[in-house]
Protein backbone atom coordinates (compact mmCIF):
# COMPACT_ATOMS: atom_id res chain seq x y z
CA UNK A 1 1.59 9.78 -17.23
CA UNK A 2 2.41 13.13 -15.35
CA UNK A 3 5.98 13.60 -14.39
CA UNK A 4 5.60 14.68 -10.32
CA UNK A 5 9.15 15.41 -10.73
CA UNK A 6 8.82 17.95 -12.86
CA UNK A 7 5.99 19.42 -10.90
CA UNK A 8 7.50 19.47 -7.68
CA UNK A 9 10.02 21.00 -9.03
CA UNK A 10 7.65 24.26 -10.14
CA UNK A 11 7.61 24.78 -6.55
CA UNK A 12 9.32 26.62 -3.57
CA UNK A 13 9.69 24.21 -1.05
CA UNK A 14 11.46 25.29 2.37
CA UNK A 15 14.42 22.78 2.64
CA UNK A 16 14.01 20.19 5.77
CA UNK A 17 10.10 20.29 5.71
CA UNK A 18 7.44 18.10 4.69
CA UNK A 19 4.48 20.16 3.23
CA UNK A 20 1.17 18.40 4.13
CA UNK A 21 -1.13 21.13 4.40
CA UNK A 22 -1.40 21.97 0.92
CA UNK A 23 -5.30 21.54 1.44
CA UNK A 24 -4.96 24.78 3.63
CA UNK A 25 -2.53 26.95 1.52
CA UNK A 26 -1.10 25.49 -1.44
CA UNK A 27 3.31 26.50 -1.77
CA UNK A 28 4.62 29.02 -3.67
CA UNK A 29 5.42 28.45 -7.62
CA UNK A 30 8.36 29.29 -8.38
CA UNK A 31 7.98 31.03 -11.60
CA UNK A 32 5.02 33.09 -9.97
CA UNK A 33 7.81 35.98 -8.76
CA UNK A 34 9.07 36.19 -12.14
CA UNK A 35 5.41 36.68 -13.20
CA UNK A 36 4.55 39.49 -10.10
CA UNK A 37 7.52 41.35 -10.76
CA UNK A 38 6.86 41.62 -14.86
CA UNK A 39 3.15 42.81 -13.85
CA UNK A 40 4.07 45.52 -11.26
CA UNK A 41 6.99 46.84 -13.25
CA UNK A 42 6.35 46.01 -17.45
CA UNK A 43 2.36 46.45 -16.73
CA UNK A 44 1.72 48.75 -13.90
CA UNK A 45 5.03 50.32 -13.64
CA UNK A 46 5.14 51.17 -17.42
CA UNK A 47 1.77 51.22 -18.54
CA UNK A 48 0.08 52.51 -15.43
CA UNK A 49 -3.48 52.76 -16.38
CA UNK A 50 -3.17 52.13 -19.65
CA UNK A 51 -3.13 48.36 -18.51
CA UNK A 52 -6.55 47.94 -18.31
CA UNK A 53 -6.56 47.72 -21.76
CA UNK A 54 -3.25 47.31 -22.99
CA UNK A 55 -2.09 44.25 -20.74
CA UNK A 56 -5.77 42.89 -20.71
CA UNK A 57 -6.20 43.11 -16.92
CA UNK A 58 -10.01 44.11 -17.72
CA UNK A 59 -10.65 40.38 -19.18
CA UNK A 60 -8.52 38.43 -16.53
CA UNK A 61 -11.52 37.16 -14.29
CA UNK A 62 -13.04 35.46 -17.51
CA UNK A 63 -9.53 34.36 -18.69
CA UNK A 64 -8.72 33.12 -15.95
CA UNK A 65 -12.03 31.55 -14.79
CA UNK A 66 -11.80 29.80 -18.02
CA UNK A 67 -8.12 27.86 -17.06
CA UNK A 68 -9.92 26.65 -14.06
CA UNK A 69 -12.92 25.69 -15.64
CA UNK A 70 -11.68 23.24 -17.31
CA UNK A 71 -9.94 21.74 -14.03
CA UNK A 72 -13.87 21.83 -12.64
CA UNK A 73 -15.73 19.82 -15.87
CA UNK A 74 -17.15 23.76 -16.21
CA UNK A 75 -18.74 24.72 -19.92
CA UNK A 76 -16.47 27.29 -21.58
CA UNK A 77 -18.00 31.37 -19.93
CA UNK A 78 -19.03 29.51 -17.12
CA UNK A 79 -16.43 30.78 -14.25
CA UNK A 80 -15.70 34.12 -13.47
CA UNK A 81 -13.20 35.28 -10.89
CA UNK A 82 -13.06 38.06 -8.36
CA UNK A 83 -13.75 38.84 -4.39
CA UNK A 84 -13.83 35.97 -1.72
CA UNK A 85 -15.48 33.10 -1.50
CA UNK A 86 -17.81 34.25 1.44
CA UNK A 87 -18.91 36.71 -1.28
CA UNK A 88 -19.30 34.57 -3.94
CA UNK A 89 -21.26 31.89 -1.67
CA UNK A 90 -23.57 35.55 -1.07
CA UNK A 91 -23.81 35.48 -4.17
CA UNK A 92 -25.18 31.97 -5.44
CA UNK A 93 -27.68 31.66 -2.73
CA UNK A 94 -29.20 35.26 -3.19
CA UNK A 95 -29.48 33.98 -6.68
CA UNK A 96 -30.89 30.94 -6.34
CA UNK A 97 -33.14 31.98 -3.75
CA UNK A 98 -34.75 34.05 -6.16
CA UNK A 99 -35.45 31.34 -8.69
CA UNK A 100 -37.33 29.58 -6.19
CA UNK A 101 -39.75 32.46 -4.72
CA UNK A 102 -42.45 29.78 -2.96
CA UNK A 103 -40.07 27.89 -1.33
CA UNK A 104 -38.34 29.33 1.89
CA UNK A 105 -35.88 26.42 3.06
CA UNK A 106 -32.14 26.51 2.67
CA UNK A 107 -30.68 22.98 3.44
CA UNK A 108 -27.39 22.55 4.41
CA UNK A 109 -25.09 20.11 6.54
CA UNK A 110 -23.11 19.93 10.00
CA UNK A 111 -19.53 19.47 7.55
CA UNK A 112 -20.49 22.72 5.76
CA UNK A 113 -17.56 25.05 6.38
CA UNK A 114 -18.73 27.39 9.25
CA UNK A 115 -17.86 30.47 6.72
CA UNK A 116 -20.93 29.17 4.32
CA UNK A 117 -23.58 29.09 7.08
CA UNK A 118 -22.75 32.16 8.53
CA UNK A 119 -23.34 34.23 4.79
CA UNK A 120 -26.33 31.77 4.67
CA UNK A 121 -27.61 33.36 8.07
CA UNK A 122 -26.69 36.86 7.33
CA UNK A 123 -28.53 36.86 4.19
CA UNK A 124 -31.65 35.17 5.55
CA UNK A 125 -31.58 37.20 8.56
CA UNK A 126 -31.92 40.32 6.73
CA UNK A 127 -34.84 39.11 4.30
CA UNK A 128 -36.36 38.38 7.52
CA UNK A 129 -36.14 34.53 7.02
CA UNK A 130 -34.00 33.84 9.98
CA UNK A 131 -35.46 30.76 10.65
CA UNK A 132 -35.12 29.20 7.54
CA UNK A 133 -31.62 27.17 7.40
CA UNK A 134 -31.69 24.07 7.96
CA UNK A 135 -29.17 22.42 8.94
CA UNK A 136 -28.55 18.21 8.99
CA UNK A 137 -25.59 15.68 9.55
CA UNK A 138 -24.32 15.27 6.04
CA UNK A 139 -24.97 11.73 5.76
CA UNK A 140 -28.86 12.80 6.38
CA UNK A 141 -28.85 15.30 3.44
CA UNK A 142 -30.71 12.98 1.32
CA UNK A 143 -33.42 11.79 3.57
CA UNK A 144 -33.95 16.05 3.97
CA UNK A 145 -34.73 17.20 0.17
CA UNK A 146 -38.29 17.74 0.77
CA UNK A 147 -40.89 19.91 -1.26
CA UNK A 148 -40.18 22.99 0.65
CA UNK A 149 -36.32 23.04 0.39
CA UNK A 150 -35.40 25.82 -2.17
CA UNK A 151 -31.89 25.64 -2.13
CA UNK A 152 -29.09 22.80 -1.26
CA UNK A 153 -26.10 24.61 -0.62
CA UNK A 154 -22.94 21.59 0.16
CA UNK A 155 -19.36 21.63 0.45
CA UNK A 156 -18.58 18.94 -1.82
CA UNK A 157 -15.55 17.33 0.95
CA UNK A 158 -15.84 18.11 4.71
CA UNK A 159 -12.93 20.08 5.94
CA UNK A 160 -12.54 18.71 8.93
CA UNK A 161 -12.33 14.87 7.75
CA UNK A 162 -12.24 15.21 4.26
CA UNK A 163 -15.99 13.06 3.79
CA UNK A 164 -16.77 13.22 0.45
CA UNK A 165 -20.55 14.13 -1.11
CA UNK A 166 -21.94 12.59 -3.86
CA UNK A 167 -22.57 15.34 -5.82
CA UNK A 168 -23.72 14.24 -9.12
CA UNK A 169 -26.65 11.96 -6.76
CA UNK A 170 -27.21 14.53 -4.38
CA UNK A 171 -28.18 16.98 -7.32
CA UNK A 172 -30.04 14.69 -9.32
CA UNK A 173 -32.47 14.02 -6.69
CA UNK A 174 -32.79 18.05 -5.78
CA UNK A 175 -33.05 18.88 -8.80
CA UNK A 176 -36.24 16.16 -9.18
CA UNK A 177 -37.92 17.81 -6.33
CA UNK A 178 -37.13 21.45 -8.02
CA UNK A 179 -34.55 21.95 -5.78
CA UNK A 180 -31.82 24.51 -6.68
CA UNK A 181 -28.01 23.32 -5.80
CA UNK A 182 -24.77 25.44 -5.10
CA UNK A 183 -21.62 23.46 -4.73
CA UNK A 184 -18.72 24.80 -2.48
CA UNK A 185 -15.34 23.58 -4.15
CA UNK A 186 -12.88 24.89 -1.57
CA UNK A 187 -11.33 21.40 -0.81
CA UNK A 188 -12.20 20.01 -3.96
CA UNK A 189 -10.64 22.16 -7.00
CA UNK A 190 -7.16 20.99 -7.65
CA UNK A 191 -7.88 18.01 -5.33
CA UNK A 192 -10.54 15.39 -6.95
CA UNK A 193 -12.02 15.19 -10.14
CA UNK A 194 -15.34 17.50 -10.83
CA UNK A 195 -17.59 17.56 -13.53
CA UNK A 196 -20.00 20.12 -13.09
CA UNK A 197 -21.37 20.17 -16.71
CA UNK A 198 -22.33 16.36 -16.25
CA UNK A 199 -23.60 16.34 -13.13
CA UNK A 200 -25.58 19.33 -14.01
CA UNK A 201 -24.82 21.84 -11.74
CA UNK A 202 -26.98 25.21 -10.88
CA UNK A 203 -24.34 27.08 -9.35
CA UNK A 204 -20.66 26.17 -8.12
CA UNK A 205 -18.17 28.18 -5.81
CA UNK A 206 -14.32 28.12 -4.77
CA UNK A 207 -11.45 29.58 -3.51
CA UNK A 208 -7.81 29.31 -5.27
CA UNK A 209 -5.50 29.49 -2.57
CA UNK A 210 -5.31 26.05 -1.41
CA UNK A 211 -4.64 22.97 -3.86
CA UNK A 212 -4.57 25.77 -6.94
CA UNK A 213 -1.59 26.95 -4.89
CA UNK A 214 -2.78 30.87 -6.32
CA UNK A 215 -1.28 32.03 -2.64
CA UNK A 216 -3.00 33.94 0.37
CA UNK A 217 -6.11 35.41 -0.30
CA UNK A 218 -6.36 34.61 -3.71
CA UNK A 219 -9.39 35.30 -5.14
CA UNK A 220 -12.70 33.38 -5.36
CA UNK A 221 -14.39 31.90 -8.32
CA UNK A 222 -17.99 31.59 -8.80
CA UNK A 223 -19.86 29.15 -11.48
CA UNK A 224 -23.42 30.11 -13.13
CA UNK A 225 -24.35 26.76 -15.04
CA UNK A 226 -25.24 28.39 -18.95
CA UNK A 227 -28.92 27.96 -18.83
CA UNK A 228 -29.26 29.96 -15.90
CA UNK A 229 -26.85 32.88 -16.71
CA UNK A 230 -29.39 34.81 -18.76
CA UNK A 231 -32.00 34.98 -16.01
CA UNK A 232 -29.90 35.18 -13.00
CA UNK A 233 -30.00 37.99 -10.61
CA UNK A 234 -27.00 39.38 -9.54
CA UNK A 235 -27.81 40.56 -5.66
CA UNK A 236 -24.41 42.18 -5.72
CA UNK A 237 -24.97 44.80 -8.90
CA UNK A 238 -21.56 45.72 -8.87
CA UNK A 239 -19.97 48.60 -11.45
CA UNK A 240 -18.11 45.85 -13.16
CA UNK A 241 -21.08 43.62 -13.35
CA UNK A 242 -22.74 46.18 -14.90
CA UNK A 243 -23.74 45.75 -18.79
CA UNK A 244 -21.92 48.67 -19.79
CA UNK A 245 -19.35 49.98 -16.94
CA UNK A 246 -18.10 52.91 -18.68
CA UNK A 247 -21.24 54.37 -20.06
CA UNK A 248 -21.71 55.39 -16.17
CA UNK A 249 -25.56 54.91 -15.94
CA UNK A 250 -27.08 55.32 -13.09
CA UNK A 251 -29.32 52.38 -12.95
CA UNK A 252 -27.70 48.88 -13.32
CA UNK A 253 -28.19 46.64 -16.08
CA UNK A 254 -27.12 43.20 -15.47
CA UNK A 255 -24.09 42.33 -17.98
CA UNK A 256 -24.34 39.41 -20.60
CA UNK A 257 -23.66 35.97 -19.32
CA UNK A 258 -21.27 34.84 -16.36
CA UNK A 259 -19.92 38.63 -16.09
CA UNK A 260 -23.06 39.42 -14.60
CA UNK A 261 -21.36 37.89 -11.51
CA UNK A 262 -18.29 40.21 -11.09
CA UNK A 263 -18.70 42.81 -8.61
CA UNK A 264 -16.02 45.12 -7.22
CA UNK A 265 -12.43 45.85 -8.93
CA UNK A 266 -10.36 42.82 -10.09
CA UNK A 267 -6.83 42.19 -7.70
CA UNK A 268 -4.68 42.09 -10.43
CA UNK A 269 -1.44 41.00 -9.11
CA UNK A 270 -3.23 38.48 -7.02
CA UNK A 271 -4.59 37.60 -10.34
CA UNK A 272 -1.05 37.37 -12.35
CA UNK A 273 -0.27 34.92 -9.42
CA UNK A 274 -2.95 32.22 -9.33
CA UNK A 275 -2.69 32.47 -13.10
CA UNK A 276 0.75 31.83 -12.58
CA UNK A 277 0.10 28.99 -10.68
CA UNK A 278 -2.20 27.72 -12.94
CA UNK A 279 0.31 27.57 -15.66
CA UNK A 280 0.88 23.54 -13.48
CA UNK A 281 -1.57 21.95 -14.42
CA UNK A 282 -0.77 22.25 -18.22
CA UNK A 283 1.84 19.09 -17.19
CA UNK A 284 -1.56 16.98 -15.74
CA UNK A 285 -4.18 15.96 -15.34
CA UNK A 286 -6.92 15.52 -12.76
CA UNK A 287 -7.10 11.87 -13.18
CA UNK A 288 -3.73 11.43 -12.75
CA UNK A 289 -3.35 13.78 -10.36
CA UNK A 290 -6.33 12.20 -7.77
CA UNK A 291 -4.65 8.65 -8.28
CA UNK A 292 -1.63 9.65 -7.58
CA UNK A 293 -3.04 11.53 -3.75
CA UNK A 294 -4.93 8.40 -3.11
CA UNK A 295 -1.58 6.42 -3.51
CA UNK A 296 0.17 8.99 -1.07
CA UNK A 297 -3.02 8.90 1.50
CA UNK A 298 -3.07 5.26 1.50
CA UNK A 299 -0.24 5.00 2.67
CA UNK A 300 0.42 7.44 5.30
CA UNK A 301 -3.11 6.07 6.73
CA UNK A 302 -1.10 2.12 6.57
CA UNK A 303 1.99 3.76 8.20
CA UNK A 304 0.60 6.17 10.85
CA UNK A 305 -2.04 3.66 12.05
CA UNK A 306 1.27 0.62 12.48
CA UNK A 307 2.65 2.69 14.81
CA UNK A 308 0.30 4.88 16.45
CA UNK A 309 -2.67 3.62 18.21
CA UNK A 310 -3.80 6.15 19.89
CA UNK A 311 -4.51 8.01 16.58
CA UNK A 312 -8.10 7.55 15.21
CA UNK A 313 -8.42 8.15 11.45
CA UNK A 314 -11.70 10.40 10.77
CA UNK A 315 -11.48 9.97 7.21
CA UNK A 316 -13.57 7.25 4.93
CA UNK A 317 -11.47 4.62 3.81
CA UNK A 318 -13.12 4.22 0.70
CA UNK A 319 -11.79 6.38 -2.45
CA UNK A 320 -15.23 7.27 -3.47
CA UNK A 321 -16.07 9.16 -0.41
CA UNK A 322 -12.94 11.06 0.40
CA UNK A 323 -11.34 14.10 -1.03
CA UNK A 324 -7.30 15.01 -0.95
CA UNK A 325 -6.67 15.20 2.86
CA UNK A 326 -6.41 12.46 6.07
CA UNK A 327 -7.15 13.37 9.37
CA UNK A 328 -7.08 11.88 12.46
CA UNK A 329 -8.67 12.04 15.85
CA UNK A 330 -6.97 12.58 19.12
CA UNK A 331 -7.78 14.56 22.41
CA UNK A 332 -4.83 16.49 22.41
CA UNK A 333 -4.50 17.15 18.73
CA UNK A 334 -3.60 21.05 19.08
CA UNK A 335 -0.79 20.24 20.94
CA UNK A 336 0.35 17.43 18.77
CA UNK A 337 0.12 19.14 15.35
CA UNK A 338 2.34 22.52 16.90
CA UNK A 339 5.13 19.64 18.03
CA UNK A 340 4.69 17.69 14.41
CA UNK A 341 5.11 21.50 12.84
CA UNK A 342 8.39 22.18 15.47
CA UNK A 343 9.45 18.61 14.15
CA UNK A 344 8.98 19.73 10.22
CA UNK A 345 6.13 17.96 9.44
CA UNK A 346 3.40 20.59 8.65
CA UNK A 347 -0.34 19.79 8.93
CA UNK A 348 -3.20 21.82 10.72
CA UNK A 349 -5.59 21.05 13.70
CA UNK A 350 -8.97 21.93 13.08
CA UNK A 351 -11.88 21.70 16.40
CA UNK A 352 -12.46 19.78 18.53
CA UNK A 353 -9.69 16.90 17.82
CA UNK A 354 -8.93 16.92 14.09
CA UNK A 355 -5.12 16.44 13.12
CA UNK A 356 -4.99 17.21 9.44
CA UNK A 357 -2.94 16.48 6.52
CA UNK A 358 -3.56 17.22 2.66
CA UNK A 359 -1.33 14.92 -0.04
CA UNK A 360 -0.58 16.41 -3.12
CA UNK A 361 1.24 14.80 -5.47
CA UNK A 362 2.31 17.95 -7.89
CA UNK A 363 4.80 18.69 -4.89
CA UNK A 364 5.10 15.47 -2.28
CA UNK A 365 5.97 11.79 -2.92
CA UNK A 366 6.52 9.16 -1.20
CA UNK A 367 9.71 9.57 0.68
CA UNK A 368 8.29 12.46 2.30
CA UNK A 369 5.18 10.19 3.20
CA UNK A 370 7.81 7.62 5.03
CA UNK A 371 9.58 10.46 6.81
CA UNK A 372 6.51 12.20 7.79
CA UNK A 373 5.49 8.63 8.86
CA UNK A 374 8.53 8.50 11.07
CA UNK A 375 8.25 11.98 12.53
CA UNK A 376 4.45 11.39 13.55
CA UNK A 377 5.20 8.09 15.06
CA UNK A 378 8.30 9.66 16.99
CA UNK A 379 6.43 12.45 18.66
CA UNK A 380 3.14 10.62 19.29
CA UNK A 381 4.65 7.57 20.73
CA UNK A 382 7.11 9.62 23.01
CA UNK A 383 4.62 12.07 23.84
CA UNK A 384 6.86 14.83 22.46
CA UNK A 385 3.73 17.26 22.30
CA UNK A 386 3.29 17.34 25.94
CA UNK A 387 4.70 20.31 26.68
CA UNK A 388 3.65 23.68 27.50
CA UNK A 389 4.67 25.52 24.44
CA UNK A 390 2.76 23.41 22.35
CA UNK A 391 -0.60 23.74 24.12
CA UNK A 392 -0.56 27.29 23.80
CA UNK A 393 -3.15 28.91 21.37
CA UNK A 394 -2.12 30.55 18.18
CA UNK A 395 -5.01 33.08 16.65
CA UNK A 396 -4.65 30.63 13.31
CA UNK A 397 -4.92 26.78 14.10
């Protein structure tokens, strides 16, 4: 069994606030300064750049795409890391729309995160295919995977209300109709278990920053299942993609394997950070880990709903189809979630009317659920967020 004391305890945690958006931007490890400050000065203060070789910084998307392959149910060379996760969605479907040349569709769902769609459009847009996303309410995906889909791109869990896919059903029957499947892990690395290896995955993509805690703007990581690596196209034929960087040819030549994937410069330090972070999850497990946040959810969804009626809870109630996160509906949920974050309780608001929270048990337990329980009751029944300064719009929500 993990100790969650232990792990909590890896963290910097503000004192006098409970951290429930976790699912947005994980907290800080501790030991994660110690590790930035021996890169800047021991490897590019000393070294300069001699560290490409000498401190390994070269290898570190593989390295570390490896430590969070194996949080992902990813094959070993599977996972490499670099650039965001807009670019890395780019990425997948330009790939995967070329193994699937006589079919034109892409199918996606309403609880896709906007960011997805929007590189979806782009890219069709400018093969002239505008017209071609398709777009359904997720619990209609199935009913959709027709013979002219060629790609089903899905966010595993819904960001707004944490919904949960099937994923290993949804890409068993695509795959029977030769459809090809990318899987958007943003909400669901760190949070639930995945097995992409099992469920036989074409191509998977994340970011690091929220429950892998690798801090703002971490970078993405991008998953090429192994039978597809050698044929795979990368539409972003980036110099360290290439097969051979330093032998400076002028025509690319797609490198061996999942490195085929990388594309620009690797962020180092924001590297030495999330691998850093990573560093966690050798005191873990998944299973335990998941258990453990349904525990937490389940009871802040018992506690908020005995006192506050005029909350709705958005999120499935069954395990199976929900990721890491509750949220609730409520018409003035902007307004609430600033006065819960005045009151030290710190969740998000996401449009229309989505209050959200993320539980994750590496750094909260359940005292903080009964005292968040109290301080949501408290300003919802007294109406506490009816004020002006709380309806006013900040540029992040």
């Amino acid at each position: 069994m993990t100790d969650f004391a232990a792990t909590r305890a890896m963290f910097h945690l503000p004192p006098g606030m409970i951290y429930l958006d976790g699912n947005s931007l994980g907290p800080l490890p501790k030991h994660a300064l110690d590790r930035m400050a021996q890169v800047m000065q021991d490897e590019w203060g000393d070294m300069l750049i001699t560290g490409w070789n000498r401190a390994g910084w070269m290898d570190a998307p593989a390295r570390t795409g490896d430590r969070i392959a194996r949080l992902i149910g990813a094959e070993p060379g599977s996972v490499v890391m670099g650039d965001t996760l807009s670019i890395k969605v780019f990425q997948a479907l330009a790939a995967a729309l070329d193994m699937t040349p006589d079919r034109r569709i892409v199918l996606s769902d309403s609880g896709n995160f906007p960011s997805d769609l929007y590189m979806a459009q782009g890219l069709l847009a400018s093969l002239g295919r505008a017209d071609d996303l398709r777009v359904v309410a997720p619990e209609a995906v199935a009913d959709h995977l027709t013979d002219d889909v060629a790609v089903l791109m899905l966010t595993e869990i819904d960001y707004r209300t944490g919904r949960k896919h099937d994923m290993a059903a949804l890409t068993a029957a695509a795959q029977a109709k030769g459809i090809v499947t990318i899987w958007d892990l943003a909400h669901s690395a760190g949070a639930v278990d995945v097995d992409l290896a099992a469920c036989n995955a074409d191509f998977a993509v994340g970011c690091t920053y929220k429950y892998l805690n690798g801090g703002p703007g971490a970078p993405a990581f991008i998953y090429v299942a192994p039978r597809h690596q050698a044929t795979t196209r990368p539409a972003l034929s980036g110099w360290l993609g290439h097969e051979a960087p330093f032998a400076f040819d002028l025509d690319y030549r797609a490198a061996p394997g999942i490195d085929r994937m990388r594309v620009g410069t690797p962020p180092i330090l924001a590297l030495a950070a999330l691998d850093a972070a990573l560093d966690v999850w050798d005191m873990t497990t998944m299973a335990d880990v998941r258990a453990a946040s349904l525990a937490l959810a389940d009871r802040f969804i018992a506690g908020v709903e005995s006192q506050c009626d005029m909350l709705t809870l958005a999120t499935p109630r069954d395990h199976a189809k929900r990721g890491s996160q509750v949220s609730f509906r409520f018409e003035h949920g902007y307004a609430a979630m600033q006065a819960l974050i005045d009151h030290g309780v710190i969740g998000d608001f996401r449009a229309p009317d989505i209050m959200r929270f993320g539980f994750t048990p590496l750094f909260i337990d359940e005292s903080d659920i009964d005292e968040a329980v109290r301080i949501v009751a408290e300003v919802m029944r007294g109406a506490l967020w009816d004020t002006p300064k709380y309806h006013k719009r900040g540029k992040v929500t």
